[in-house]
Protein backbone atom coordinates (compact mmCIF):
# COMPACT_ATOMS: atom_id res chain seq x y z
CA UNK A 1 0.00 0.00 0.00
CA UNK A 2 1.23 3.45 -0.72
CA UNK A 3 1.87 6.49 1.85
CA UNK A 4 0.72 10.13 2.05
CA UNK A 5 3.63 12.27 3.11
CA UNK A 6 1.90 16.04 2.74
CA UNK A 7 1.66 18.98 4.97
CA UNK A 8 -0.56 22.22 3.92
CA UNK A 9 -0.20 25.48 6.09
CA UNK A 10 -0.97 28.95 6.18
CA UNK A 11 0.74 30.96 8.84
CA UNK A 12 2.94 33.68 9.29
CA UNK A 13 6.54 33.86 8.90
CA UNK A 14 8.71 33.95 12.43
CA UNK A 15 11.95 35.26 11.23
CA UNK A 16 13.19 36.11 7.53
CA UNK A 17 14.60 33.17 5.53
CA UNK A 18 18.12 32.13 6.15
CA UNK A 19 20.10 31.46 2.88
CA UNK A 20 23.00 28.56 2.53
CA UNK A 21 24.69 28.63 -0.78
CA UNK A 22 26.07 25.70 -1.37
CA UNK A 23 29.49 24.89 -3.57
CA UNK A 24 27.80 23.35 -6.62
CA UNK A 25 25.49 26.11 -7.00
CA UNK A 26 22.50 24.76 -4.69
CA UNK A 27 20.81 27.30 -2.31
CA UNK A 28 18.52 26.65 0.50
CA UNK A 29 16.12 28.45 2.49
CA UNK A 30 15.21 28.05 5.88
CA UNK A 31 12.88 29.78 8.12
CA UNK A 32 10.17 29.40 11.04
CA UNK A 33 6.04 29.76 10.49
CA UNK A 34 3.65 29.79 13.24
CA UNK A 35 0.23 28.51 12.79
CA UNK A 36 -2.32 29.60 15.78
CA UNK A 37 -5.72 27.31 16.46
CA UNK A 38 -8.78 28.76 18.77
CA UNK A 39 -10.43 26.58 20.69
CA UNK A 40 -12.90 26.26 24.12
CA UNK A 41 -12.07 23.70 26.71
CA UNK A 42 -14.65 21.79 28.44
CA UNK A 43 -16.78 23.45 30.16
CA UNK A 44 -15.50 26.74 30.11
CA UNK A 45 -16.39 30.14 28.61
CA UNK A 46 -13.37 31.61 27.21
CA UNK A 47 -11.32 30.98 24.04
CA UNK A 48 -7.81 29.76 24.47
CA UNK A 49 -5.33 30.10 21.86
CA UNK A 50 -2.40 27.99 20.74
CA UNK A 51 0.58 28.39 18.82
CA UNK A 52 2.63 25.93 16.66
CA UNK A 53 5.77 26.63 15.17
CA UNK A 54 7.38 24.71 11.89
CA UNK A 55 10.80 24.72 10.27
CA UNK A 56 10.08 25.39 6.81
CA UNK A 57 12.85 24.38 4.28
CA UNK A 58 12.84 25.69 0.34
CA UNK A 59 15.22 24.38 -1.96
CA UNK A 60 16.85 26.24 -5.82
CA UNK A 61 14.26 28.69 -7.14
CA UNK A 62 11.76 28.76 -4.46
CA UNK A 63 14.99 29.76 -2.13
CA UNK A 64 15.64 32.55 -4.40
CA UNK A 65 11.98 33.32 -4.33
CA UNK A 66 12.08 33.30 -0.35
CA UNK A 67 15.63 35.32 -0.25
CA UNK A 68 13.94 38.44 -2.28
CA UNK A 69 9.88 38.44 -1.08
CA UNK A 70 9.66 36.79 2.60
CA UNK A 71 10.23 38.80 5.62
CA UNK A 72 9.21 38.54 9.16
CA UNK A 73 5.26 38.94 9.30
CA UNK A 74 4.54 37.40 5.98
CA UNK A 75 1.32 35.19 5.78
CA UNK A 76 2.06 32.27 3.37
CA UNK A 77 0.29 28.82 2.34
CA UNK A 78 2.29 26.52 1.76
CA UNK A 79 2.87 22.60 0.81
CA UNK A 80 5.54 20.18 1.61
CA UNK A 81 5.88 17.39 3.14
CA UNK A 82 7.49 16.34 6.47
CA UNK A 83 11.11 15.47 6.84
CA UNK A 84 13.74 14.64 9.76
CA UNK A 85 16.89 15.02 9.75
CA UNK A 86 19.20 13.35 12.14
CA UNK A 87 22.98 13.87 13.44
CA UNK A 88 25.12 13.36 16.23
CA UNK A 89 25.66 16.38 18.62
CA UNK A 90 28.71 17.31 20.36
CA UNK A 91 27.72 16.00 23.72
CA UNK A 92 27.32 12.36 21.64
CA UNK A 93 23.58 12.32 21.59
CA UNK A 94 21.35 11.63 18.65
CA UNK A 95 19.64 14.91 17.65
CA UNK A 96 16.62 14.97 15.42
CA UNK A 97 15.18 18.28 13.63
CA UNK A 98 11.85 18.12 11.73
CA UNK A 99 11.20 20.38 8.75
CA UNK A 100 8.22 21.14 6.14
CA UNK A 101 9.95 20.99 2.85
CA UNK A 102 7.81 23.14 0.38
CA UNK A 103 7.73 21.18 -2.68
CA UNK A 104 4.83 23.65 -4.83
CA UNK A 105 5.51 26.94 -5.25
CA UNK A 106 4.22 29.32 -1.79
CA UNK A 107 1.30 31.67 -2.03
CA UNK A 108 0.85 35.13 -0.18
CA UNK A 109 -1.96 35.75 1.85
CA UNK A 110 -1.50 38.84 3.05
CA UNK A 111 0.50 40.29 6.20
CA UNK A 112 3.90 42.18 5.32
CA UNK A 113 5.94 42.38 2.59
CA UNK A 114 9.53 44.52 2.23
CA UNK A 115 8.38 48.29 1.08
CA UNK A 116 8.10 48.36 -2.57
CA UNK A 117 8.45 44.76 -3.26
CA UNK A 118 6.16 43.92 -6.60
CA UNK A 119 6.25 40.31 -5.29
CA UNK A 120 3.85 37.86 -7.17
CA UNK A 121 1.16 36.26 -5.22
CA UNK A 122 2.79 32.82 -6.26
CA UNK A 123 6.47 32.07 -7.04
CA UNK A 124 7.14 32.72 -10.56
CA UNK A 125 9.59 29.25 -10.44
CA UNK A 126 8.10 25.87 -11.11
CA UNK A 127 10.55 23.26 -11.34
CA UNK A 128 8.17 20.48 -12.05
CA UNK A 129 5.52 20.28 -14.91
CA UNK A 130 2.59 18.65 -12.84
CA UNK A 131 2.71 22.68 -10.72
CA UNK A 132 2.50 24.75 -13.56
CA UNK A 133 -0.02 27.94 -12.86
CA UNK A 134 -2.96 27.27 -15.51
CA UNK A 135 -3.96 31.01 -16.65
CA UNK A 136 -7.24 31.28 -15.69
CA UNK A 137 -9.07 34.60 -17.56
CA UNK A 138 -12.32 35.89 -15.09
CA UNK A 139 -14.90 35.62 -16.68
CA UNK A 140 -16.46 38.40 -19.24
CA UNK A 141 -20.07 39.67 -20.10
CA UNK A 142 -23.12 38.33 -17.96
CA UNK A 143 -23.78 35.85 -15.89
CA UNK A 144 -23.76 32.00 -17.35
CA UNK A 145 -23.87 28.27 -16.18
CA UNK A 146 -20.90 27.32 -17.19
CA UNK A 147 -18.62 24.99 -15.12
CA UNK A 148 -15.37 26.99 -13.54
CA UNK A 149 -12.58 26.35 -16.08
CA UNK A 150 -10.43 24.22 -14.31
């Protein structure tokens, strides 16, 4: 039987992405995203919120893309899927990070963005044929019952 391995988030960016440029050319993003959830508990009145924080990873042109339009305060949706990395720490213990790796390209939704920026509301970069943006033209004149056209 085959797995599911795929996280969807919107949230808002913790601290602006931090770039690694590697010797072969790669570059990779990394930064933190909080997601908050409301809830009541049992039998009482008031709301309590939480917040959950995520290591979000971006890889080649959706780095770049990062590097130039995401700051602190930026609301994002994103996709990925999970990932952990392991290694051995200088005390000899195992340590263990977990990180989102975005594998679409991210979408604003709203919150800050660096004064001036023109950023898209998507990356511009898609590595992969199966995410390519479809144009999709509003519709013109009056009303009809057509199906959406995608």
């Amino acid at each position: 039987m085959r797995s599911l391995n795929k996280v969807e988030l919107i949230g808002t960016v913790g601290r602006a992405p931090e770039m690694k440029h590697f010797a072969g050319g790669s570059v990779k993003a990394t930064f933190s995203m909080v997601t908050n959830e409301s809830y009541k508990k049992k039998g009482e009145d008031e709301w309590t919120e939480k917040a959950t924080w995520h290591n979000i990873e971006m890889w080649g042109k959706r780095a770049e893309w990062a590097e130039k339009f995401v700051v602190k305060g930026t609301r994002l949706y994103i996709e990925g899927k999970l990932e952990t990395d392991s290694w051995e720490g200088d005390d000899g213990n195992k340590r263990y990070k977990t990180f989102i790796k975005v594998f679409i390209p991210p979408i604003f939704c709203g919150g800050k963005k660096n004064e001036g920026d023109k950023a898209p509301d998507a990356s511009p970069y898609d590595e992969g044929e199966g995410y390519r943006p479809k144009d999709v033209s509003p519709p013109t004149g009056g009303g009809t019952d057509e199906a959406p056209p995608f």
